[in-house]
Every structure is written in structure tokens, then in C-alpha cells.
N, C-alpha and C. Protein backbone atom coordinates (compact mmCIF):
# COMPACT_ATOMS: atom_id res chain seq x y z
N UNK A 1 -17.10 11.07 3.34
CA UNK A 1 -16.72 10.55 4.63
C UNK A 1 -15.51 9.64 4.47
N UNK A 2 -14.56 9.79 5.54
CA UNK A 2 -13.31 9.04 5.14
C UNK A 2 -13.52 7.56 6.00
N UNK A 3 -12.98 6.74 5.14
CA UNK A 3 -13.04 5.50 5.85
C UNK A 3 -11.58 5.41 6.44
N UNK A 4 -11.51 4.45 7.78
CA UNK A 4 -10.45 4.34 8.73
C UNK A 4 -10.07 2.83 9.08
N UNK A 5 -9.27 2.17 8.38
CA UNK A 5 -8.88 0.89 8.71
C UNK A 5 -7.10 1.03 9.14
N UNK A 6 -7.21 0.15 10.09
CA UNK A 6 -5.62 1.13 11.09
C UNK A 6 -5.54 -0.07 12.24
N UNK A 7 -4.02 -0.51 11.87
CA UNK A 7 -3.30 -1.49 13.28
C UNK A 7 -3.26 -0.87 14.19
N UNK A 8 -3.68 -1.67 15.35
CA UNK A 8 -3.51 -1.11 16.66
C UNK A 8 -2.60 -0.21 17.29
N UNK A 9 -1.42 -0.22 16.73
CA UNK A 9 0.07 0.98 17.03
C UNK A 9 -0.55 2.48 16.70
N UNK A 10 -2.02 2.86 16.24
CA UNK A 10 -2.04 3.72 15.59
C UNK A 10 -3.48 4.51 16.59
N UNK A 11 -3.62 5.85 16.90
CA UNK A 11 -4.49 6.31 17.52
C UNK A 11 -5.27 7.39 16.58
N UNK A 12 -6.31 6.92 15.92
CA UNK A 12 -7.39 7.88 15.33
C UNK A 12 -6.20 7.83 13.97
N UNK A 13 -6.54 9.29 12.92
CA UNK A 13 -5.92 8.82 11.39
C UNK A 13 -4.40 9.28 11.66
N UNK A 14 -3.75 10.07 12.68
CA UNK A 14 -2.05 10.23 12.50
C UNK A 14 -1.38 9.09 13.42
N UNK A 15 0.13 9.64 13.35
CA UNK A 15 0.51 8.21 13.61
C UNK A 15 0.73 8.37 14.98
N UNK A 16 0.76 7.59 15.69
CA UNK A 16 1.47 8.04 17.12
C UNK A 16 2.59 8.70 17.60
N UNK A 17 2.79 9.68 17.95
CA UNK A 17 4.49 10.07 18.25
C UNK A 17 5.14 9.46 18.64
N UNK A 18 4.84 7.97 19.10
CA UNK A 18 6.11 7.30 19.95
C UNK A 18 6.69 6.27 18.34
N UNK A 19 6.40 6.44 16.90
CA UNK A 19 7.22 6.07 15.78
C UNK A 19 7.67 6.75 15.33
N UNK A 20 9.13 6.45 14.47
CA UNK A 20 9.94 7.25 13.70
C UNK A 20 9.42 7.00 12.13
N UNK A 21 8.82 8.49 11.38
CA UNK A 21 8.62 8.30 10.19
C UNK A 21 10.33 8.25 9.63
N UNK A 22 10.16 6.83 8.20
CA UNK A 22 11.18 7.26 7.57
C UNK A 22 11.27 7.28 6.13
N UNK A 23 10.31 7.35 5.54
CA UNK A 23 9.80 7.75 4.09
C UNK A 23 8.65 8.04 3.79
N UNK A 24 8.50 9.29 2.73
CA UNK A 24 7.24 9.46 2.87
C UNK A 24 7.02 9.80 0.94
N UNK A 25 5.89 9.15 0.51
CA UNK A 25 5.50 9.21 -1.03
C UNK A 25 4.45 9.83 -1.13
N UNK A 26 4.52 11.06 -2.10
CA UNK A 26 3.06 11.65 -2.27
C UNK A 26 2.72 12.05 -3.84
N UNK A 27 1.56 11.70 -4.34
CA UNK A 27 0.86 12.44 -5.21
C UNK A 27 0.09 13.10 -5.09
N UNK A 28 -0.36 14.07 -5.47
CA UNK A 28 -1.41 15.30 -5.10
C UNK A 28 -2.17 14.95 -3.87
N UNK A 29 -3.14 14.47 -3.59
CA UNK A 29 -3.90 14.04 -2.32
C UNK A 29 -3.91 12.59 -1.59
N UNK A 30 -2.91 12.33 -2.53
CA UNK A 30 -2.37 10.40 -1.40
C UNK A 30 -1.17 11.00 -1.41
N UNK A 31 -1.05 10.39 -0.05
CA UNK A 31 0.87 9.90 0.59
C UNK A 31 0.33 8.59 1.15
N UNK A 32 1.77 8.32 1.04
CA UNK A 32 2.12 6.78 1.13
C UNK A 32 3.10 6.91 2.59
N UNK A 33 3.14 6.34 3.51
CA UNK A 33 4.55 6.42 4.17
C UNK A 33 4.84 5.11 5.25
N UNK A 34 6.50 5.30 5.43
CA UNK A 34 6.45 4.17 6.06
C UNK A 34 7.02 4.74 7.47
N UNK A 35 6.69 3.66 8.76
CA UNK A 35 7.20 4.40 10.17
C UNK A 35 7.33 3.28 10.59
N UNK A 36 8.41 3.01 11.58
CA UNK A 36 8.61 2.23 12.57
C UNK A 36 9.35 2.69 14.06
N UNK A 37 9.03 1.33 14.51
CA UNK A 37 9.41 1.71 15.89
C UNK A 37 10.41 2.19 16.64
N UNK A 38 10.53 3.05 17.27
CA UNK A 38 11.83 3.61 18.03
C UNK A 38 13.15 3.28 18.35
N UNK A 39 14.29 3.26 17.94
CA UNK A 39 15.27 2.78 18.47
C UNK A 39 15.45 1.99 20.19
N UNK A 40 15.48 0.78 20.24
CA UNK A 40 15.29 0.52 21.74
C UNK A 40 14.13 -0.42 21.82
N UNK A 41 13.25 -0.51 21.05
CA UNK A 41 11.85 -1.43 21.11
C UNK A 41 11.99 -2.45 19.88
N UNK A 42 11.39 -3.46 19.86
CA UNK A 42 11.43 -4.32 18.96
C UNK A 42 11.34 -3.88 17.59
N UNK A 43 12.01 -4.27 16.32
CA UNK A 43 11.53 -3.35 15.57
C UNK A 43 10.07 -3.82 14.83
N UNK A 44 9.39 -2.69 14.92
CA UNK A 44 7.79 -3.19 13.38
C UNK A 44 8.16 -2.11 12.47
N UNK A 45 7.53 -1.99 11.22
CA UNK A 45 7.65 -1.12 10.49
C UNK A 45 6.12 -1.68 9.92
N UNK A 46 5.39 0.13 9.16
CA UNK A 46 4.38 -0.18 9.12
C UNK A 46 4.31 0.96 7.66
N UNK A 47 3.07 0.10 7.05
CA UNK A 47 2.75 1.18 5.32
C UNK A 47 1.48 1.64 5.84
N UNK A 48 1.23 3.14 5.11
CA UNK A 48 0.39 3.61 5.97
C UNK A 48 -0.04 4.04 4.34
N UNK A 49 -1.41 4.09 3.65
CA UNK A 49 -1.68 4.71 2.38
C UNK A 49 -2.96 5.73 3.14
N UNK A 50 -2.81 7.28 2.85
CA UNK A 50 -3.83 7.92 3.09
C UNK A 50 -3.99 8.17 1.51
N UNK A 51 -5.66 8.61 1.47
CA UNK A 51 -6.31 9.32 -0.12
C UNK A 51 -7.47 10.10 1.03
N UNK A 52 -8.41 10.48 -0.43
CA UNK A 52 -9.03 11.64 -0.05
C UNK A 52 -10.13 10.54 0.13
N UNK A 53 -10.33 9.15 -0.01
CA UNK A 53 -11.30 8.23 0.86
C UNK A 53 -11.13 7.45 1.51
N UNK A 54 -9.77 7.17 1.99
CA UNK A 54 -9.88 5.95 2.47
C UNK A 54 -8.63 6.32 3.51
N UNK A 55 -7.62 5.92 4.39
CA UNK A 55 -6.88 5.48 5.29
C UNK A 55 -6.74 3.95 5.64
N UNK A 56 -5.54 3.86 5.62
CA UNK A 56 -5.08 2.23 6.17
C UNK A 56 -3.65 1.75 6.30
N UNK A 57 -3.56 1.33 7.44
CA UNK A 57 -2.20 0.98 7.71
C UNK A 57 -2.06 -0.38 8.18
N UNK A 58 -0.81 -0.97 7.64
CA UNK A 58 -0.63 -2.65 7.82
C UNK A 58 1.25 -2.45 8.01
N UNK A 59 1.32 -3.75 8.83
CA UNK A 59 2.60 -3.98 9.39
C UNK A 59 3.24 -4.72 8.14
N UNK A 60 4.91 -4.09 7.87
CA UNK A 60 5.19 -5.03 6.62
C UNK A 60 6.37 -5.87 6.96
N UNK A 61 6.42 -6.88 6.27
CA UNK A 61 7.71 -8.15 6.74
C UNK A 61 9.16 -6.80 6.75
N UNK A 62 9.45 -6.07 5.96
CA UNK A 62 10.55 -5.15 5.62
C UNK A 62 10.39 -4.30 4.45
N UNK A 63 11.05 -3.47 4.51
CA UNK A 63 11.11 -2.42 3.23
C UNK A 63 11.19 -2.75 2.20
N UNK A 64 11.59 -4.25 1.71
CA UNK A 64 11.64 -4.82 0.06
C UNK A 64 10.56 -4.63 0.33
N UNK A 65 9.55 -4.71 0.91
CA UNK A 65 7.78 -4.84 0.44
C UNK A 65 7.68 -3.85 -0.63
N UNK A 66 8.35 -2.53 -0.37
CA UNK A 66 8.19 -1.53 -1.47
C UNK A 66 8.90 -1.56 -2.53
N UNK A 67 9.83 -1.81 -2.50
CA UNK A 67 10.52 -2.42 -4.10
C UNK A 67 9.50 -3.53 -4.63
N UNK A 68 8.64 -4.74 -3.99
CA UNK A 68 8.46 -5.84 -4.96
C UNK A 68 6.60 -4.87 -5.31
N UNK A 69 6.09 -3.88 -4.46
CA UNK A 69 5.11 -3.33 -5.01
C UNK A 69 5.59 -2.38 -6.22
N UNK A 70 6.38 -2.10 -6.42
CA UNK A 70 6.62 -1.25 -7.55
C UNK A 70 6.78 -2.27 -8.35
N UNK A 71 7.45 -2.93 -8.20
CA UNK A 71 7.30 -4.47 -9.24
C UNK A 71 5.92 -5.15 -9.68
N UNK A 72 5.58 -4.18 -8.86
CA UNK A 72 4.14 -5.16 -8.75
C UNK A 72 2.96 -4.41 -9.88
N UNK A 73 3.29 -2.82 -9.34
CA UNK A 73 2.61 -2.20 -9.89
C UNK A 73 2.54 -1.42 -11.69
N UNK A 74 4.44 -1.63 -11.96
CA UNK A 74 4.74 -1.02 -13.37
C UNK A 74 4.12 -1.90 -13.98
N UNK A 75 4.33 -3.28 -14.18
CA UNK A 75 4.45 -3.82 -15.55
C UNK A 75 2.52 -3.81 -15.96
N UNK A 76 1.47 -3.45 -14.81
CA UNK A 76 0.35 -3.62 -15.11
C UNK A 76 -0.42 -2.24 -15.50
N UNK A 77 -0.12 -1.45 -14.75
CA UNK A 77 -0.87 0.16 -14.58
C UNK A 77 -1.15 0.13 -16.25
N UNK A 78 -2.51 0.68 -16.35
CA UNK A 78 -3.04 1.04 -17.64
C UNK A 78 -2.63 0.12 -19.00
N UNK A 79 -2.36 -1.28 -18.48
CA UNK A 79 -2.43 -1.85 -19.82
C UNK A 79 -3.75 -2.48 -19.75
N UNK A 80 -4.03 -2.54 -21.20
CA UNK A 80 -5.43 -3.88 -21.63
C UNK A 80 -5.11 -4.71 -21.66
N UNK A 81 -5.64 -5.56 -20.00
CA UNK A 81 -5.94 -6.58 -19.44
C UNK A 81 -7.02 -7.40 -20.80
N UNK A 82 -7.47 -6.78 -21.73
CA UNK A 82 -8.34 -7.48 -22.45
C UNK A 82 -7.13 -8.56 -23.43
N UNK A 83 -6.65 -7.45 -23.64
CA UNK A 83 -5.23 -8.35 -24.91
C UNK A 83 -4.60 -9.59 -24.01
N UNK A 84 -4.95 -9.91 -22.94
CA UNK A 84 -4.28 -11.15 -22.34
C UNK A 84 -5.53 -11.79 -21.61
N UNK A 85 -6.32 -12.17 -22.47
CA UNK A 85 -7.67 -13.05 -22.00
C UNK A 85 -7.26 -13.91 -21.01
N UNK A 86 -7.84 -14.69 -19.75
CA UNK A 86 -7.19 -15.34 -19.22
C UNK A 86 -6.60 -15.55 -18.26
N UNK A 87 -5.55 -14.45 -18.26
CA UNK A 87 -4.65 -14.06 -17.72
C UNK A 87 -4.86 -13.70 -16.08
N UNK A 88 -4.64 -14.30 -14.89
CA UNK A 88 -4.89 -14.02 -13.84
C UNK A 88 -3.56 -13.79 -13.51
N UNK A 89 -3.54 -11.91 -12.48
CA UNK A 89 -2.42 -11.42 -12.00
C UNK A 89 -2.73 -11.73 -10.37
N UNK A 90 -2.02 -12.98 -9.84
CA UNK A 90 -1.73 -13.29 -8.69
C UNK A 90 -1.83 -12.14 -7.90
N UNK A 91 -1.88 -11.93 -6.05
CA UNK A 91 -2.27 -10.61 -5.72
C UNK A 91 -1.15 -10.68 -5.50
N UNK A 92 -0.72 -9.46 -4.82
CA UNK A 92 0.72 -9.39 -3.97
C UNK A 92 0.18 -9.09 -2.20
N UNK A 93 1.30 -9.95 -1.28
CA UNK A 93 0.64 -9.60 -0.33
C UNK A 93 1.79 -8.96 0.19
N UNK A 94 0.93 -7.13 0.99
CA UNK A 94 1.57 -6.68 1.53
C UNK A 94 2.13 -6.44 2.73
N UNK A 95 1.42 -7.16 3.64
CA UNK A 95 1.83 -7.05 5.04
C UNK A 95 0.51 -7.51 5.93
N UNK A 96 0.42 -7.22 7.46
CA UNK A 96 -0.41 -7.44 8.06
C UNK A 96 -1.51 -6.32 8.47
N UNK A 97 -2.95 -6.16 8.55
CA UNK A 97 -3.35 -5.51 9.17
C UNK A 97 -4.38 -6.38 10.42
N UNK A 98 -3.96 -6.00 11.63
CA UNK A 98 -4.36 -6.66 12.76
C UNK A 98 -4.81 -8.06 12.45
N UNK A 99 -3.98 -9.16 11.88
CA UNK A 99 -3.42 -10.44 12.26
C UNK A 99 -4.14 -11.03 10.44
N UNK A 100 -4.96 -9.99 9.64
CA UNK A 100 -5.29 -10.38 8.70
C UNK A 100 -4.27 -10.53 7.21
N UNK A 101 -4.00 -11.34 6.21
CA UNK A 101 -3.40 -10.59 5.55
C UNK A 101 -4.06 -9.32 5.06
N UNK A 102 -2.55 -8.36 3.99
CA UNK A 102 -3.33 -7.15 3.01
C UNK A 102 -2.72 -7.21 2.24
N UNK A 103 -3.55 -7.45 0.67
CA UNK A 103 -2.93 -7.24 -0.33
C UNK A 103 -3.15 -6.18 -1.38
N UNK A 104 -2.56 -6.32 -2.03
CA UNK A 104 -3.22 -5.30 -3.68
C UNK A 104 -3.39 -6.88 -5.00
N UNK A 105 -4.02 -6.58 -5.47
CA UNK A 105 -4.47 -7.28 -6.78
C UNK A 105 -5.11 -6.55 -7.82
N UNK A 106 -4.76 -6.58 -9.30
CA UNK A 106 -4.93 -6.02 -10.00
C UNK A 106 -6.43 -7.07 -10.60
N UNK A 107 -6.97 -6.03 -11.20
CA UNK A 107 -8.49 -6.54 -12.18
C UNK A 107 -8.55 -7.19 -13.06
N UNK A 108 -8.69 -8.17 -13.38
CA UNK A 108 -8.50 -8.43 -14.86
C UNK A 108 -9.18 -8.30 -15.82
N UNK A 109 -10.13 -7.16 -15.73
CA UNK A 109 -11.39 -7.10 -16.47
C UNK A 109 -11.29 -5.39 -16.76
N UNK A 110 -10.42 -4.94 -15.72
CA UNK A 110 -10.63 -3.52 -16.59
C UNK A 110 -9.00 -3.03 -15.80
N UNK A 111 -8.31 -2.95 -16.82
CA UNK A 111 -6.84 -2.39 -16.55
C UNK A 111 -6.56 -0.99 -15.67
N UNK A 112 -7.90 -0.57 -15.38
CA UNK A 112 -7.34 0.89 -14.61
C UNK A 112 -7.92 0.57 -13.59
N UNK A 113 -7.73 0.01 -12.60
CA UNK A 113 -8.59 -0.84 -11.17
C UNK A 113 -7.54 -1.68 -10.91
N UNK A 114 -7.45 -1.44 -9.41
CA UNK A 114 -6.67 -2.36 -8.33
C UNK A 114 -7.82 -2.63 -7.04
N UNK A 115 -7.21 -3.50 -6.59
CA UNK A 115 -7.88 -4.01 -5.00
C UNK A 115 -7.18 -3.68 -3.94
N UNK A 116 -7.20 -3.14 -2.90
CA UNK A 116 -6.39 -3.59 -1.52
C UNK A 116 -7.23 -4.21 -0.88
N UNK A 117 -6.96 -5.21 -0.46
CA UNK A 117 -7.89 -6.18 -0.04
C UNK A 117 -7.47 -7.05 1.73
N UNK A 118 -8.65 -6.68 2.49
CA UNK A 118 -7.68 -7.08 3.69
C UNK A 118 -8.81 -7.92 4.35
N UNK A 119 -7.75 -9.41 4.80
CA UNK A 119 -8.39 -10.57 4.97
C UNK A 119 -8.08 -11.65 3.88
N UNK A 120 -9.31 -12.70 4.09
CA UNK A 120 -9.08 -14.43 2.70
C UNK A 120 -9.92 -13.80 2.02
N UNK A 121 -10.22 -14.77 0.67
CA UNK A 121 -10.96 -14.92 -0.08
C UNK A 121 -12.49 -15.43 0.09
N UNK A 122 -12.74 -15.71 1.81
CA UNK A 122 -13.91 -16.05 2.24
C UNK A 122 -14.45 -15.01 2.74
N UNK A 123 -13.65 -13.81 3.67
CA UNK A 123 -14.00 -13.27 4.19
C UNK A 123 -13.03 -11.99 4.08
N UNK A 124 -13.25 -10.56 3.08
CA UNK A 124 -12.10 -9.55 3.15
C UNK A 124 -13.03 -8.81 2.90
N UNK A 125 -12.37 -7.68 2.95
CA UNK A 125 -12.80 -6.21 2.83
C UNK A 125 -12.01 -5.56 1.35
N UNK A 126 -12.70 -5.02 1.01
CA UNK A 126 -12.19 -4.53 -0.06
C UNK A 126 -11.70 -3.16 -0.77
N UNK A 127 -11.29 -2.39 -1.29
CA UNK A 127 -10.54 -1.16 -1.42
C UNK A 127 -10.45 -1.02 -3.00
N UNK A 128 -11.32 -0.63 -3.85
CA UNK A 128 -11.08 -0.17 -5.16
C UNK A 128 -10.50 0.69 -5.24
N UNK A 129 -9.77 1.00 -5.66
CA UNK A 129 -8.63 2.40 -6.51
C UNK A 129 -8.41 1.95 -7.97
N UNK A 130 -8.94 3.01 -9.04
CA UNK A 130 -9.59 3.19 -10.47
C UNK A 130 -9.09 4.52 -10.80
N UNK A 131 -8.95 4.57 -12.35
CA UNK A 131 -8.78 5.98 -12.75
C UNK A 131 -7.34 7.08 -12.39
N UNK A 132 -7.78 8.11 -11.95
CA UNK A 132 -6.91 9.04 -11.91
C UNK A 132 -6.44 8.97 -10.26
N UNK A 133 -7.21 8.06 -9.70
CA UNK A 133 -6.62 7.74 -8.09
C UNK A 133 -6.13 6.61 -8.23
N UNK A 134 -5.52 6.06 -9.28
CA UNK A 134 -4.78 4.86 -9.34
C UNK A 134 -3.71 5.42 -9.81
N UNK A 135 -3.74 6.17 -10.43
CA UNK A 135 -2.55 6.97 -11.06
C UNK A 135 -1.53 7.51 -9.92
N UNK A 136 -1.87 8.39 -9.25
CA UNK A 136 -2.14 9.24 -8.20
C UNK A 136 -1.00 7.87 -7.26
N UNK A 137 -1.92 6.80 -6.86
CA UNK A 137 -1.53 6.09 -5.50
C UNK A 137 -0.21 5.21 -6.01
N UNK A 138 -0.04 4.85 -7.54
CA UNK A 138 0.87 4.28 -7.87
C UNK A 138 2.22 5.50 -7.78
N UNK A 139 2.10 6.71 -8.36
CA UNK A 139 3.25 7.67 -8.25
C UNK A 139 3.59 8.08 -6.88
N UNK A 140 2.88 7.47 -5.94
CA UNK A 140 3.04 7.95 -4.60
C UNK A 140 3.89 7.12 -3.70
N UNK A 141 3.53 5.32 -4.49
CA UNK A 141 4.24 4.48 -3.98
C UNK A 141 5.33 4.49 -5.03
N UNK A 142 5.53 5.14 -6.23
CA UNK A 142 7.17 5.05 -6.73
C UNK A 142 7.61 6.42 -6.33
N UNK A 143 6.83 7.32 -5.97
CA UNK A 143 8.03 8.16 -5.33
C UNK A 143 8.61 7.93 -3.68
N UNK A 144 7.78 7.18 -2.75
CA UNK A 144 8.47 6.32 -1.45
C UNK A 144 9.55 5.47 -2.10
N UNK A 145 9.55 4.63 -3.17
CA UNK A 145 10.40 4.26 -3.56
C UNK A 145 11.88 4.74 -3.48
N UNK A 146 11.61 5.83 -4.19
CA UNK A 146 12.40 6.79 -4.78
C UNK A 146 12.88 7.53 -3.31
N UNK A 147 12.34 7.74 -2.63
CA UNK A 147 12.78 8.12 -1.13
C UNK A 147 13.73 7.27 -0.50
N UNK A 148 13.14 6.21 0.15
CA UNK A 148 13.94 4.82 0.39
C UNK A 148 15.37 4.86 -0.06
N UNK A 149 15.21 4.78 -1.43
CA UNK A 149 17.01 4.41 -1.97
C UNK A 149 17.34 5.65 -2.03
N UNK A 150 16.79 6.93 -1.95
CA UNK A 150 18.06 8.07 -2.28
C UNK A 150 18.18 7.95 -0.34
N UNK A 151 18.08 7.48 0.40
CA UNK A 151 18.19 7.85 1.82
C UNK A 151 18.81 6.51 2.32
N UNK A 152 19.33 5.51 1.27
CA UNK A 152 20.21 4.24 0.76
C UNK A 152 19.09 3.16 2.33
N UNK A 153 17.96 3.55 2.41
CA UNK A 153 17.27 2.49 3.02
C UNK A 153 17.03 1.26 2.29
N UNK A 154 17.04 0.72 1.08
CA UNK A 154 16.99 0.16 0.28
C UNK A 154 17.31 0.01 -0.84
């Protein structure tokens, strides 16, 4: 069963036709993409991560959001978090979903595990991605990357 967490701009899991998609990142069964609002309306721009469990979309300050998540995401993916005892990786926050923050944070207890995490530390929801769907969601957000600047959006 797919879970559905989604800003209000958004009706059931696609996006509304009244946004302009303008990058889109995929690995085998996640895409990543980003859409904003129409020429003529205020602008929002919004990250949208689908997988084969989950859906969720959050409003982001601007498109560096995706450059500082790739920043976010190389220097950690599949290293042992054990060889740096200690070591707490600050989360990154990515944007808004309906007035909460959302972030990603990496594990520090087992190097192939991330969080998306939406809400505080008193009160969030949480989003494991592990394994070969971490793999998967990270090549999805460096190939949006990779979209973005060849289309010189960033």
C-alpha cells in the first residue's frame, strides 16, 4: 500500500495541471521532480519524491535545495558510520510540507539508512530509505541534479 504525504497545491498522487514540471530525476522505480507555479502567479516551487512506498511533496526555499542535497547526500551514502564513533550528521532541511519543516538525516548507526523526516523532534513523521532504495533515491536526486544544470537552471 502506498503511503501519501502531499502539500495542499497537489490533488491525490499527480501533480495538478495548473504547474509547470521543470526537472525530473529517476532511478528504476523513484523519480524525483521539481514543479512550480505558472508564469503569472506567485512563484512556489515544489520537490516531489515518488518510490514504490511512499509519495511526498514539500515546498522548497529554491533550486540550490538540490545542489546542497547532493552535498548532502555524496560524502555519506554507504560509508561506515561506525569508523566515526560519535559523529552526529546534522539533518538537512529541505523545504516545507504544509507549514511543517522536511528534512533528510542520515543514521549514524548504520551507513545505508536515511530519514525524511517531516515535522520537530517532538513531534515528526518519519520515512526510512535503506539498502538498494537508498541507492536508487540518491541516483535519482543526482540525476535531477544533472537535469537542472544541463537545462542551466542551476
Amino acid at each position: 500500500m502506498e503511503t501519501l504525504i502531499a502539500n495542499d497545491h497537489l490533488k491525490g498522487t499527480d501533480t495538478d495541471s495548473t504547474f509547470d514540471l521543470l526537472a525530473v530525476g529517476t532511478s528504476d522505480s523513484w523519480t524525483v521532480f521539481i514543479d512550480e507555479t505558472p508564469s503569472g502567479s506567485p512563484l512556489e516551487r515544489f520537490l516531489q519524491i515518488k518510490s514504490p512506498g511512499f509519495y511526498v511533496s514539500c515546498a522548497i526555499p529554491s533550486l540550490a535545495i538540490v545542489g546542497e542535497l547532493c552535498r548532502y547526500i555524496r560524502p555519506f551514502g554507504g560509508r561506515d558510520h561506525s569508523e566515526m564513533p560519535g559523529v552526529s550528521i546534522p539533518p538537512l532541511e529541505i523545504g516545507v510540507l504544509n507549514s511543517l519543516p522536511f528534512s533528510i538525516q542520515w543514521d549514524t548507526q548504520d551507513s545505508d539508512r536515511c530519514f525524511l523526516t517531516v515535522g520537530s523532534s517532538l513531534q515528526a513523521v518519519r520515512i526510512t530509505i535503506a539498502g538498494d532504495d537508498l541507492r536508487k533515491f540518491c541516483e535519482a536526486i543526482l540525476d535531477l541534479d544533472t537535469e537542472l544544470t544541463t537545462d542551466g537552471l542551476h
